[in-house]
C-alpha atoms as a PDB file:
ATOM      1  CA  UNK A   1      77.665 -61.380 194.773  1.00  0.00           C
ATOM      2  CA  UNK A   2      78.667 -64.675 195.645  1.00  0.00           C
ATOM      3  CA  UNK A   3      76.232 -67.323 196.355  1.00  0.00           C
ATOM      4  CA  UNK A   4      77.135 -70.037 199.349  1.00  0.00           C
ATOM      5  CA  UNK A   5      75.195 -72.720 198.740  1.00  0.00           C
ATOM      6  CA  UNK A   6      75.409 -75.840 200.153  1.00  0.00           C
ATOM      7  CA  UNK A   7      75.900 -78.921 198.532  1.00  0.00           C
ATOM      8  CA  UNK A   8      72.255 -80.624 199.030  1.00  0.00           C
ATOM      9  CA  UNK A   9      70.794 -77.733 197.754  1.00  0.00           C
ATOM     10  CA  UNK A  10      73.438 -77.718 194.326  1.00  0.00           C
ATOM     11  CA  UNK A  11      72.958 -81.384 194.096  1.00  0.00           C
ATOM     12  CA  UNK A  12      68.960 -80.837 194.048  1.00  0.00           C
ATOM     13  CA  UNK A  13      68.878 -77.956 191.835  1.00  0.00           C
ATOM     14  CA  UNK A  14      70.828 -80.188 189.255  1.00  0.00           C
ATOM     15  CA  UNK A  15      68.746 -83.016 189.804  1.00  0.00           C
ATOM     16  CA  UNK A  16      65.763 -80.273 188.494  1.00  0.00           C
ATOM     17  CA  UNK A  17      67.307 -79.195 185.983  1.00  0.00           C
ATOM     18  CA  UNK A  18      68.182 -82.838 184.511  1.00  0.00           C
ATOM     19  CA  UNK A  19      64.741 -83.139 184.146  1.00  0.00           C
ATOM     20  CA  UNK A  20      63.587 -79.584 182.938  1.00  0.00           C
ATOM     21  CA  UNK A  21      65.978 -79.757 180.143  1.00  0.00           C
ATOM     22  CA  UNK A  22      63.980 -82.905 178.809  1.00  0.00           C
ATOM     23  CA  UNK A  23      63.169 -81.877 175.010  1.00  0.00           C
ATOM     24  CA  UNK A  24      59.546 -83.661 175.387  1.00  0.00           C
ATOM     25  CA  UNK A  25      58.782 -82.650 178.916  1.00  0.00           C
ATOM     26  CA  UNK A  26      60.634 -80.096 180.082  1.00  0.00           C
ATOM     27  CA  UNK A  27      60.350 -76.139 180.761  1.00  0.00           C
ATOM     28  CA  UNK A  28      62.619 -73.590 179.474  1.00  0.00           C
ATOM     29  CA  UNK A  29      62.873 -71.136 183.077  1.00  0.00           C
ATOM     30  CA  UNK A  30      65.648 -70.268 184.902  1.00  0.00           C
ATOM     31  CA  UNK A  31      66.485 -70.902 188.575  1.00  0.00           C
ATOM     32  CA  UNK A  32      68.117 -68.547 190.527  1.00  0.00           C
ATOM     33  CA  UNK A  33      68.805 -68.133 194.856  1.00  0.00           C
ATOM     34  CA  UNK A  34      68.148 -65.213 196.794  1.00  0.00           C
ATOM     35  CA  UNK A  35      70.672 -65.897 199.434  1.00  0.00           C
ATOM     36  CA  UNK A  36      69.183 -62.889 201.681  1.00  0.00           C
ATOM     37  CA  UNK A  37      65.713 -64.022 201.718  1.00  0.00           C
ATOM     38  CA  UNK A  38      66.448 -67.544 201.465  1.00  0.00           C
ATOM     39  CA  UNK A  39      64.090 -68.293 198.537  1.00  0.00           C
ATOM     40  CA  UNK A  40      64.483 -70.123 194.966  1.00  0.00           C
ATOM     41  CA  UNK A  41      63.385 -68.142 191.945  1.00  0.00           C
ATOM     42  CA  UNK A  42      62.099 -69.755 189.078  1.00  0.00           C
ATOM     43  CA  UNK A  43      62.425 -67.013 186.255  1.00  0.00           C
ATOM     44  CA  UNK A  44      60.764 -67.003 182.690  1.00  0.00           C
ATOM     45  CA  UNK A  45      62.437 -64.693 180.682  1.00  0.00           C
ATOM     46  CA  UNK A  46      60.287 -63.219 178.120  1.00  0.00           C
ATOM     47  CA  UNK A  47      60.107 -63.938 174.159  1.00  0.00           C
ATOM     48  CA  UNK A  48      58.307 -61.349 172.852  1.00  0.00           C
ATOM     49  CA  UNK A  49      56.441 -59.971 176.025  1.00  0.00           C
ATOM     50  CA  UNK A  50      58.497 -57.309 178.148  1.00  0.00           C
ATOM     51  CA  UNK A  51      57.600 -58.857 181.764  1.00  0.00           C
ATOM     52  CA  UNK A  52      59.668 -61.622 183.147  1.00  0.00           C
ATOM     53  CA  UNK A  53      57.415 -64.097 185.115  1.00  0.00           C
ATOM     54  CA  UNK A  54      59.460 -65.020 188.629  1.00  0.00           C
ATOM     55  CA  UNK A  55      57.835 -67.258 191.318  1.00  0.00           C
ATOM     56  CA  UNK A  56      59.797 -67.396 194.548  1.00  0.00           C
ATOM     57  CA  UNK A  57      59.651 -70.022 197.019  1.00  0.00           C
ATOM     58  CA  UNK A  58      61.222 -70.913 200.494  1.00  0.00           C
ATOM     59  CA  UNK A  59      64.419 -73.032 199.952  1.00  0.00           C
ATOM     60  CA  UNK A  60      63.135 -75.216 202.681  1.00  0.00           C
ATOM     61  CA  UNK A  61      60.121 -75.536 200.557  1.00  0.00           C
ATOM     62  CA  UNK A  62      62.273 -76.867 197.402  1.00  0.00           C
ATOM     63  CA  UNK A  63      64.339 -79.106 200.001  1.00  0.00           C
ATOM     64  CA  UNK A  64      61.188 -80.832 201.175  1.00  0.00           C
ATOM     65  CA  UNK A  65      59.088 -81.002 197.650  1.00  0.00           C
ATOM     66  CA  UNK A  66      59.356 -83.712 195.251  1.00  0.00           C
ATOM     67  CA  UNK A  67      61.350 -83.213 192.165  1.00  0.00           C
ATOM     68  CA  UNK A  68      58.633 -83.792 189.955  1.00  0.00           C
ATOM     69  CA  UNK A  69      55.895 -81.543 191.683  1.00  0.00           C
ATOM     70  CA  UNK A  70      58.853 -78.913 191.364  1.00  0.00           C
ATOM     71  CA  UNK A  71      58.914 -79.564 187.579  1.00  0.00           C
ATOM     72  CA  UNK A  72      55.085 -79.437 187.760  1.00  0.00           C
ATOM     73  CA  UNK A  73      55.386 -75.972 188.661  1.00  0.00           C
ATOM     74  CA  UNK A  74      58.259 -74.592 186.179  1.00  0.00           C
ATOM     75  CA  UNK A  75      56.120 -76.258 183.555  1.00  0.00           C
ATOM     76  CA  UNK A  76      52.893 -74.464 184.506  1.00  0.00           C
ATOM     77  CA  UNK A  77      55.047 -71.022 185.319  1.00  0.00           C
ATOM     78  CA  UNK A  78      56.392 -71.298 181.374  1.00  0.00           C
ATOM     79  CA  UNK A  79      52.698 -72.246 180.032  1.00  0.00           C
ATOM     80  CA  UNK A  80      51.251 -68.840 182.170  1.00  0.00           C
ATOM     81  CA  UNK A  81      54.063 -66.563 180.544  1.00  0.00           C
ATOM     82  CA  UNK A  82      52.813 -68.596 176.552  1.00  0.00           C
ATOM     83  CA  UNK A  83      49.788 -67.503 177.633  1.00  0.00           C
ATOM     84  CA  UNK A  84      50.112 -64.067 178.552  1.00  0.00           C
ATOM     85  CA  UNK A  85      52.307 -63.397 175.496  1.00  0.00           C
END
């Protein structure tokens, strides 16, 4: 399926993962759009565990959060899935 997304949104999910690809201070998830609900995923895929962590929130959430509270939270989301592994 084809995602329309609009170019603030593209431009902002970039801009998040510029920074979550950071070597020292980054988080290794994967962000995804549910078009039909209108949410962002953030996905950790498992290593060695067989459950993928996912925490969805409203795109208009993302829009409106700073970039580095949204980091915050993919870095947290990859330290619960170390954790549980």
């Amino acid at each position: 399926m084809m995602i329309k997304m609009n170019k603030q949104i593209e431009d902002r999910i970039i801009s998040c993962l510029f920074w979550l690809s950071d070597p020292e201070n980054g988080a290794k998830v994967e962000i995804s759009i549910n078009e039909k609900n209108k949410e962002l995923q953030i996905i950790r895929h498992p290593t060695e565990q067989k459950v993928a962590f996912v925490h969805s929130i409203p795109i208009d959430n993302f829009m409106n959060m700073p970039i580095e509270i949204f980091c915050n939270l993919c870095r947290s989301i990859e330290k619960d899935a170390e954790n549980a592994a």
